[in-house]
Protein backbone atom coordinates (compact mmCIF):
# COMPACT_ATOMS: atom_id res chain seq x y z
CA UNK A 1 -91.92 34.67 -73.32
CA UNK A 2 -93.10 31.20 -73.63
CA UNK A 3 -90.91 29.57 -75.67
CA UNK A 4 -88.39 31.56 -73.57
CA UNK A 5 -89.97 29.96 -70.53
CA UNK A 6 -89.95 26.30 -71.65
CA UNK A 7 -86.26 26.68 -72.45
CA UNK A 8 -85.55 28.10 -69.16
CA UNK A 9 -87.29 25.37 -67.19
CA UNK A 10 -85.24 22.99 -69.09
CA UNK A 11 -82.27 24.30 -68.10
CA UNK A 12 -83.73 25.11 -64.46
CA UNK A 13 -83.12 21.05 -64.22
CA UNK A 14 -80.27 21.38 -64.83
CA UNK A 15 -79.39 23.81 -61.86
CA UNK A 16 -78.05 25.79 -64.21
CA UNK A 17 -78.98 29.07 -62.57
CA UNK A 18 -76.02 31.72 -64.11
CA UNK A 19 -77.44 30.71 -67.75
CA UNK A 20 -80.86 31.74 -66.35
CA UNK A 21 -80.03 34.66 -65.06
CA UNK A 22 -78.22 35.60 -68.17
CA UNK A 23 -81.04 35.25 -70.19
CA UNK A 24 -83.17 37.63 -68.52
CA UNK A 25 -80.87 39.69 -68.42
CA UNK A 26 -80.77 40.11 -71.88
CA UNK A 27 -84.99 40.06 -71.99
CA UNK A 28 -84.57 43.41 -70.00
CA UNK A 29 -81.84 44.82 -71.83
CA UNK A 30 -83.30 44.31 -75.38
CA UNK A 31 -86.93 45.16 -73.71
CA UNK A 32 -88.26 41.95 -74.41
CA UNK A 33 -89.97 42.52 -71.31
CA UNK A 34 -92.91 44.19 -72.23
CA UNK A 35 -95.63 42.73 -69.87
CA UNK A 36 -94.07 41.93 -66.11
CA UNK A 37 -96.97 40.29 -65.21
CA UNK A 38 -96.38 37.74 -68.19
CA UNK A 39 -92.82 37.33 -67.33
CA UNK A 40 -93.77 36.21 -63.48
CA UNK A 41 -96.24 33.93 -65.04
CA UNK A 42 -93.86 32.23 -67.16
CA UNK A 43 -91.19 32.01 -64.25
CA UNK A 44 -93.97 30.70 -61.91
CA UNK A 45 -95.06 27.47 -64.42
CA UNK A 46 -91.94 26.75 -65.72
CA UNK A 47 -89.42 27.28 -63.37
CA UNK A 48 -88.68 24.53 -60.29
CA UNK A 49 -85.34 24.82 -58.31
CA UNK A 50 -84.29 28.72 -60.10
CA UNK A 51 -87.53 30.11 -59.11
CA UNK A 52 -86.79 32.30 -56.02
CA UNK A 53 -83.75 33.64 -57.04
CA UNK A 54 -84.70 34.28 -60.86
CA UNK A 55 -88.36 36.25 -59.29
CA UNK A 56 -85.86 38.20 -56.79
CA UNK A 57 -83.44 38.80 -60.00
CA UNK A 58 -85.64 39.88 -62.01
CA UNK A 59 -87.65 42.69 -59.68
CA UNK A 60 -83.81 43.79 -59.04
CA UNK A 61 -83.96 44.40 -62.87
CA UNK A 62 -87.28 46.02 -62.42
CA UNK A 63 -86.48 48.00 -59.99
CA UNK A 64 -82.64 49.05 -61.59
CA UNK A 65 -84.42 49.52 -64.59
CA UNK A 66 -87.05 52.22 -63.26
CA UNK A 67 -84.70 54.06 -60.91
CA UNK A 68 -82.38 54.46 -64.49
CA UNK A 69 -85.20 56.19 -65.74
CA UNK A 70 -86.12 58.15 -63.29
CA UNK A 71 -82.31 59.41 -63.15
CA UNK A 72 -82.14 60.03 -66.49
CA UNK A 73 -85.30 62.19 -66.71
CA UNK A 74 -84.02 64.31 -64.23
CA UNK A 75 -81.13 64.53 -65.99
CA UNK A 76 -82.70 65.52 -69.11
CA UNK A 77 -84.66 67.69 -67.39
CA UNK A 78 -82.00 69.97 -66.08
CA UNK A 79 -80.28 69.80 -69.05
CA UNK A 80 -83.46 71.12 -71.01
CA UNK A 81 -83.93 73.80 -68.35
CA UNK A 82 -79.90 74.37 -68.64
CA UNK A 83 -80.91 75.46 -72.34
CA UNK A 84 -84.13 77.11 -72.26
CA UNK A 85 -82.08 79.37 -69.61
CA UNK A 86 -79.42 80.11 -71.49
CA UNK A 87 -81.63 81.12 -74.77
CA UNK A 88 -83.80 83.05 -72.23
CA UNK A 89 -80.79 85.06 -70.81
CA UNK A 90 -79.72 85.76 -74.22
CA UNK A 91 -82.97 87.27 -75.17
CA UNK A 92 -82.72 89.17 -72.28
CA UNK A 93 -79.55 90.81 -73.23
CA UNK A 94 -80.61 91.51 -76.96
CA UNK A 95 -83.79 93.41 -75.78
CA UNK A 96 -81.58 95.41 -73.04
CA UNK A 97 -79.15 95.87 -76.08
CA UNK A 98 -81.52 96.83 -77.85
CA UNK A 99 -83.18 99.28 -75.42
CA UNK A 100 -79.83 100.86 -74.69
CA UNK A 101 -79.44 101.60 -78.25
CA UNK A 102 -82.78 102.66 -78.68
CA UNK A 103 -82.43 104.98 -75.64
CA UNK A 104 -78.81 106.45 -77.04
CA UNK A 105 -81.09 107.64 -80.39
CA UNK A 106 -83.62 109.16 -78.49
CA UNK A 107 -81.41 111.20 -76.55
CA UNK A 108 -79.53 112.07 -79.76
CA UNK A 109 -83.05 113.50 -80.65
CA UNK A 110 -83.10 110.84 -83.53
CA UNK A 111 -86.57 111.21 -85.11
CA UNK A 112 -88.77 108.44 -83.27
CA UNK A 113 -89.83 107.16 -87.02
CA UNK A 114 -86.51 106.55 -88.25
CA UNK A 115 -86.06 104.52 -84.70
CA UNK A 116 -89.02 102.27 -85.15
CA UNK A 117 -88.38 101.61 -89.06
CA UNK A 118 -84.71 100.85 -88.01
CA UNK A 119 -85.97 98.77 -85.52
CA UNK A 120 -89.15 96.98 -86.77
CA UNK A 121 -91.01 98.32 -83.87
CA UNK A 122 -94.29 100.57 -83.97
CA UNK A 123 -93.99 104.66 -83.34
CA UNK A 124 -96.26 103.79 -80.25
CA UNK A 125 -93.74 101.46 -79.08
CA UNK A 126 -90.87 103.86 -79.71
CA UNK A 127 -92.91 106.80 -77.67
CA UNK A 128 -94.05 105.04 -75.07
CA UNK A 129 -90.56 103.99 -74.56
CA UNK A 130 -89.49 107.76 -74.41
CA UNK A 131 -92.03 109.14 -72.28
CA UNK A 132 -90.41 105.76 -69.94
CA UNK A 133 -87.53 107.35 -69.74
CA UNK A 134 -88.90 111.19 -70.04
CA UNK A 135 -86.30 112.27 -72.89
């Protein structure tokens, strides 16, 4: 940011304030702009006649750059929850599935061992889920 800074407040005397702006710009963009505090300091000592305008540019940036962030963690967000949802839903329906087909057996009078070693579930599993539905 210094050498970045001593550059800049050559060209500041110039009044060369597009080329300025440009190049921090580009800081934010890359994320050269690690430490804000650094870049105000730099813009502070080097900077004469750009000054104002470059400080007022650059919290613009700031500012852009957090509300970007925040919109695309909501974003994310959603679209995390979108999933989750969907994978949750479709457990949902392979248990019922699986209940209805478990059900069907009993009522068949299908031995409840041959159900739960079809199944991978335990014989306390399968009866509790028969006295559940009293068949």
């Amino acid at each position: 940011m210094e050498r970045i800074g001593k550059r800049l407040g050559e060209i500041d005397n110039f009044g060369d304030f597009s080329y300025i702006k440009t190049i921090i710009k580009y800081c934010f963009v890359v994320g050269e702009v690690t430490d804000e505090k650094k870049l105000k300091e730099v813009i502070q000592n080097e900077l004469n006649q750009s000054k104002e305008k470059i400080m007022s540019y650059a919290e613009q940036l700031m500012n852009r750059g957090y509300r970007d962030g925040v919109l695309a963690g909501i974003v994310q967000g959603l679209l995390k929850g979108k999933l989750e949802g969907k994978e949750e839903g479709k457990a949902e329906g392979e248990a019922m599935t699986a209940e209805r087909m478990i059900f069907g057996l009993l009522k068949q009078n299908v031995d409840p061992q041959i159900i739960a070693k079809s199944a991978g579930l335990s014989l306390a599993k399968i009866l509790e889920f028969k006295k559940q539905f009293q068949i």
